[in-house]
N, C-alpha and C. Protein backbone atom coordinates (compact mmCIF):
# COMPACT_ATOMS: atom_id res chain seq x y z
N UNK A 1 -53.11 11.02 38.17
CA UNK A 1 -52.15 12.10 38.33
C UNK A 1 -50.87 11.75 37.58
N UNK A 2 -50.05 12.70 37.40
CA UNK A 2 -48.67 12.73 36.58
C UNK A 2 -47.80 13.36 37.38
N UNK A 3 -46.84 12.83 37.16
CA UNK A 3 -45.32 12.83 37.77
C UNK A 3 -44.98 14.24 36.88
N UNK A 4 -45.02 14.88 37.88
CA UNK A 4 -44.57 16.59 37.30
C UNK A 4 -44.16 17.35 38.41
N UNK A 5 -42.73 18.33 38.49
CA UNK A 5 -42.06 18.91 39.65
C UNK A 5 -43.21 19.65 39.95
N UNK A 6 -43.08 19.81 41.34
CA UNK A 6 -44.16 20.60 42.15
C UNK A 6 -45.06 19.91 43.06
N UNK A 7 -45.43 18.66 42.78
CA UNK A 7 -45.91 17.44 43.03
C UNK A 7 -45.98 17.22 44.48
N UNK A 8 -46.44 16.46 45.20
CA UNK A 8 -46.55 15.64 46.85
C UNK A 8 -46.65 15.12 46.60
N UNK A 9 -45.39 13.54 46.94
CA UNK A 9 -44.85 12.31 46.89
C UNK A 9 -44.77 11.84 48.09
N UNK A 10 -45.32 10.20 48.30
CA UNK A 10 -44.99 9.77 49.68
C UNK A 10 -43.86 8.38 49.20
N UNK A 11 -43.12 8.29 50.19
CA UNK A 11 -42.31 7.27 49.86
C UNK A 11 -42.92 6.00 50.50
N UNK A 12 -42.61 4.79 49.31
CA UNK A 12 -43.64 3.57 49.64
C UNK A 12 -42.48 3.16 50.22
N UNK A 13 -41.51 2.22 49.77
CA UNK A 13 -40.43 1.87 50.06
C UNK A 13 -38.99 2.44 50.40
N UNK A 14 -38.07 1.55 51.27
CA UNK A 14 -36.83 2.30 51.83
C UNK A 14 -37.23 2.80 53.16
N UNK A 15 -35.79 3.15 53.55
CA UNK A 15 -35.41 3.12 54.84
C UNK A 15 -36.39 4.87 55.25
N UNK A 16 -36.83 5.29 54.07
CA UNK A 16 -37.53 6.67 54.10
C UNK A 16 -39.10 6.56 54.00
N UNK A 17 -39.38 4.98 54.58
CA UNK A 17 -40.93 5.00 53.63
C UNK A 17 -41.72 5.95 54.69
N UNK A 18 -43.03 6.49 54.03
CA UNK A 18 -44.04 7.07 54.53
C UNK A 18 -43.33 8.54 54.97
N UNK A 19 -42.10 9.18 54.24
CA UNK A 19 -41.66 10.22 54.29
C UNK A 19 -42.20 11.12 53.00
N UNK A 20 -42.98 12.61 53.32
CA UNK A 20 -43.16 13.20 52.14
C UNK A 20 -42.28 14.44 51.77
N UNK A 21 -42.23 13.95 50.42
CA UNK A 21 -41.55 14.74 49.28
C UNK A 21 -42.29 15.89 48.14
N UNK A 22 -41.04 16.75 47.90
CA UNK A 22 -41.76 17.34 46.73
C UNK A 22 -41.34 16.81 45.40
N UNK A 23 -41.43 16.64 44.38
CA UNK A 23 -40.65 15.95 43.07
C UNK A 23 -40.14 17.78 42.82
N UNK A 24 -38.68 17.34 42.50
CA UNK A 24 -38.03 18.46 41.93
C UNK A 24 -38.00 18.32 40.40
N UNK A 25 -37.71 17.50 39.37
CA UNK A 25 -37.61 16.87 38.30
C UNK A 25 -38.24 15.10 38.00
N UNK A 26 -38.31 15.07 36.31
CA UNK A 26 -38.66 13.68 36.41
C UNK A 26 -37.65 13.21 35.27
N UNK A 27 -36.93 12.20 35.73
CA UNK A 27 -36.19 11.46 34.64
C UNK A 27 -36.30 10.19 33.64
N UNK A 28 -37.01 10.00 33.02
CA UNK A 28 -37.53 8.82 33.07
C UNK A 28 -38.68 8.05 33.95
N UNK A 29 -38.00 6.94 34.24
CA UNK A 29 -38.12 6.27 35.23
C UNK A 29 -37.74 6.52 36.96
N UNK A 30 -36.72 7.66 37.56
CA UNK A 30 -36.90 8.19 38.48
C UNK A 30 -37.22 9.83 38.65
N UNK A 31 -37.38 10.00 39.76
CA UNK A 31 -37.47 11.83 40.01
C UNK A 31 -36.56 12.24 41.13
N UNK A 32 -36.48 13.21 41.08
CA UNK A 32 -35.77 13.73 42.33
C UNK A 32 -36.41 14.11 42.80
N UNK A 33 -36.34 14.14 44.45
CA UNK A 33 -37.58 14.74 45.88
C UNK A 33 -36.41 15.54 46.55
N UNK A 34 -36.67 16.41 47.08
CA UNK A 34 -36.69 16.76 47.96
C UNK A 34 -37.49 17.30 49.29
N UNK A 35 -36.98 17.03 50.47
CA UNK A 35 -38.12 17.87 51.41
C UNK A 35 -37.61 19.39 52.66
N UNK A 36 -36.88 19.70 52.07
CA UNK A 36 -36.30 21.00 52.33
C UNK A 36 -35.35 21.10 53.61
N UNK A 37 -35.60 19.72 54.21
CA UNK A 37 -34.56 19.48 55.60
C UNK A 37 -33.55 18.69 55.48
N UNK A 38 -33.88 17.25 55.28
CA UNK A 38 -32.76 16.43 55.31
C UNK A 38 -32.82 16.24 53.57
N UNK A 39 -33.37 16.44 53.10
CA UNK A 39 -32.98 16.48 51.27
C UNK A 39 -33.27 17.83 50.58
N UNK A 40 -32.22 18.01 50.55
CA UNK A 40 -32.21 19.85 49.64
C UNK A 40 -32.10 19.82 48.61
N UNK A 41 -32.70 20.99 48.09
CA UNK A 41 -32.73 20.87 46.47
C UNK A 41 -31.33 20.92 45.79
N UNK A 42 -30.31 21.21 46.70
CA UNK A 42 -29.12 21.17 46.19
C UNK A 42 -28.50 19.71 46.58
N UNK A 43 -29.28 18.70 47.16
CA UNK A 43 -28.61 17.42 47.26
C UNK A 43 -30.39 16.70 47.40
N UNK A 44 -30.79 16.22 46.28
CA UNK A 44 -31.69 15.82 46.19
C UNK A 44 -31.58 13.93 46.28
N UNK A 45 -33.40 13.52 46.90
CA UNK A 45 -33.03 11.83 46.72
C UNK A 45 -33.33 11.56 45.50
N UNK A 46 -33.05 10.73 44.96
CA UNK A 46 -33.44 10.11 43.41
C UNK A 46 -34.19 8.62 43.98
N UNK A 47 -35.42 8.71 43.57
CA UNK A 47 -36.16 7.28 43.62
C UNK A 47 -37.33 6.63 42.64
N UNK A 48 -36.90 5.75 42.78
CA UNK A 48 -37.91 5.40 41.39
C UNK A 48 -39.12 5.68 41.66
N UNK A 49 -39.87 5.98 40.08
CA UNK A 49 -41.13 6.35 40.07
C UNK A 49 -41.92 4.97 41.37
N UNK A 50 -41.89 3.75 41.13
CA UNK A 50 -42.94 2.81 41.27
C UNK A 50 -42.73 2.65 42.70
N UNK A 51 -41.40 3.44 43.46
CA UNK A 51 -41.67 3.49 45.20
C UNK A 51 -42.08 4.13 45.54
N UNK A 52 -42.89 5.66 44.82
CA UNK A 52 -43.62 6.32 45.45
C UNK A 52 -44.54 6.73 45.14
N UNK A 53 -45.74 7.47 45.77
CA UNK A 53 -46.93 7.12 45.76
C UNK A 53 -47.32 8.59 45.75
N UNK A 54 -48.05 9.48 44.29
CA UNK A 54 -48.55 10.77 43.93
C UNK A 54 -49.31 11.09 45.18
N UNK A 55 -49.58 12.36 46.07
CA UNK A 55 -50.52 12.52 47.05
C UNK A 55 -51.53 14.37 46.48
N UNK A 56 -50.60 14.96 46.09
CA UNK A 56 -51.15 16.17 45.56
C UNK A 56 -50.43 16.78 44.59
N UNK A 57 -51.30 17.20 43.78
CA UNK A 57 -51.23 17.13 42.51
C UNK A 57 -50.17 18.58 41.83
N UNK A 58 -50.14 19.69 42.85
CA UNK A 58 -49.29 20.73 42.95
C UNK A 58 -49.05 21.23 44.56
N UNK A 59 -48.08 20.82 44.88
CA UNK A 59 -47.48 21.78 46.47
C UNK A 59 -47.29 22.66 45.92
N UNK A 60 -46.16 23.10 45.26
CA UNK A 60 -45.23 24.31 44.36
C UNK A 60 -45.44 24.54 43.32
N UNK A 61 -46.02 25.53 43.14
CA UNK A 61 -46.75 25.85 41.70
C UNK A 61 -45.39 26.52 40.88
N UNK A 62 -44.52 27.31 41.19
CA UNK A 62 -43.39 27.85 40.79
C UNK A 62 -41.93 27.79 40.96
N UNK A 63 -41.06 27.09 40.53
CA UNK A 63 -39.91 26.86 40.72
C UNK A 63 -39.20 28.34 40.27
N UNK A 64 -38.21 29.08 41.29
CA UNK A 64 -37.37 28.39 42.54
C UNK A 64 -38.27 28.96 43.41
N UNK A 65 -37.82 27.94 44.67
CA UNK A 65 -38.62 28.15 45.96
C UNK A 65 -37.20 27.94 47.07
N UNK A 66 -37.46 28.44 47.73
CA UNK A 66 -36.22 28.39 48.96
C UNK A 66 -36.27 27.00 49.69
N UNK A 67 -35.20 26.00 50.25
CA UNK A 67 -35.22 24.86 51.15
C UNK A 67 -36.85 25.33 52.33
N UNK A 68 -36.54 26.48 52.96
CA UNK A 68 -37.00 26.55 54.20
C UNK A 68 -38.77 26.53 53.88
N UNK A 69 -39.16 27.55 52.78
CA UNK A 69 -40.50 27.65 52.07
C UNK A 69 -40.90 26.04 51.88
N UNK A 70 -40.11 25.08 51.24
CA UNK A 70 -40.45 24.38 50.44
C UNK A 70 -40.76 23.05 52.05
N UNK A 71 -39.89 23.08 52.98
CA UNK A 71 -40.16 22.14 54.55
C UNK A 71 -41.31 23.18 55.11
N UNK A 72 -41.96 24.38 54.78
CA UNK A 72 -42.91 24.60 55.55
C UNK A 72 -43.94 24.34 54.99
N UNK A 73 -44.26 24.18 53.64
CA UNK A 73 -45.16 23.76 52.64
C UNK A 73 -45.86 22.42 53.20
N UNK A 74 -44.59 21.35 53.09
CA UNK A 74 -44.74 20.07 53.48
C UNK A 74 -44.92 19.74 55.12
N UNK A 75 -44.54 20.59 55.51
CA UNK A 75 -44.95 20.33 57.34
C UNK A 75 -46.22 20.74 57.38
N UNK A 76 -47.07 22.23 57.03
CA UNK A 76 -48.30 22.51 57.18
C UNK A 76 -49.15 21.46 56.40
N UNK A 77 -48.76 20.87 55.14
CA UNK A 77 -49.58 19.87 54.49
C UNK A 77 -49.75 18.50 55.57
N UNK A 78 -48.35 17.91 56.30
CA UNK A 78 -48.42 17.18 56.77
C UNK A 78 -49.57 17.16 57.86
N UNK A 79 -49.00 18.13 58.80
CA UNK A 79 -50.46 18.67 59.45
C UNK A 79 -51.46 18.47 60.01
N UNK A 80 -52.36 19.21 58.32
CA UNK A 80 -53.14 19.76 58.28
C UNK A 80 -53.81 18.05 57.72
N UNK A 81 -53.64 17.38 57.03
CA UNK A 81 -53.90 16.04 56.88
C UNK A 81 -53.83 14.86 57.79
N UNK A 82 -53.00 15.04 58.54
CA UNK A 82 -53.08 13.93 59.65
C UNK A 82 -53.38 14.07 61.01
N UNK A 83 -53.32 15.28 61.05
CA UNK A 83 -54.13 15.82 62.59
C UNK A 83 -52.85 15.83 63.89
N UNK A 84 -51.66 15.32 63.04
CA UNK A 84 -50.51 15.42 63.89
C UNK A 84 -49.73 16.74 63.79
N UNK A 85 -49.17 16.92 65.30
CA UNK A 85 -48.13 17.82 65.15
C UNK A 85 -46.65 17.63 64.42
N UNK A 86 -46.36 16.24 64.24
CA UNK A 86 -45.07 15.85 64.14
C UNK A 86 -45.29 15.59 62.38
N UNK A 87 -43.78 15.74 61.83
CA UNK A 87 -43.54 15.65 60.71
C UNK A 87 -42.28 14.68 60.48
C-alpha cells in the first residue's frame, strides 16, 4: 500500500499509539492524520511515515469531508473490525 490522503492509519508509536487516523496529506517523510474528534482537519497531527502503520487502503475516497463524517467513518470502521463498541 501507499501513503495517499484518504488512507486508514494506525499509530505505532507515541502517547497516541494504536489510535486510528485518516492521512489528510503526505509530505515527504511525514503526513498529516486526522480523526475528526480530537485531531481536526483544521488542526491536524503530523507523524512520521515509519510510526504508522497503512490499515485500508481508501476510508475517504473524496476530499472535503466534514470533521463529524470523517469520526463516523473511523468509529464504524473501528467497530466493525474489532467487535468493540468503544473507539
Amino acid at each position: 500500500m501507499d501513503y495517499q490522503p484518504g488512507c486508514l492509519a494506525r499509530s505505532l508509536a507515541g502517547h497516541d499509539k494504536d489510535q486510528y487516523y485518516v492521512i489528510l496529506s503526505v509530505d515527504g517523510e511525514r503526513v498529516l492524520l486526522a480523526d475528526g474528534r480530537t485531531r481536526t482537519q483544521g488542526h491536524p497531527k503530523r507523524k512520521n511515515k515509519k510510526h504508522i502503520q497503512l490499515v485500508k487502503n481508501s476510508l475517504v475516497k473524496e476530499f472535503p469531508v466534514s470533521d463529524e463524517e470523517l469520526y463516523a467513518r473511523l468509529k464504524s470502521f473501528v467497530k466493525c473490525t474489532s467487535g468493540e463498541g468503544e473507539y
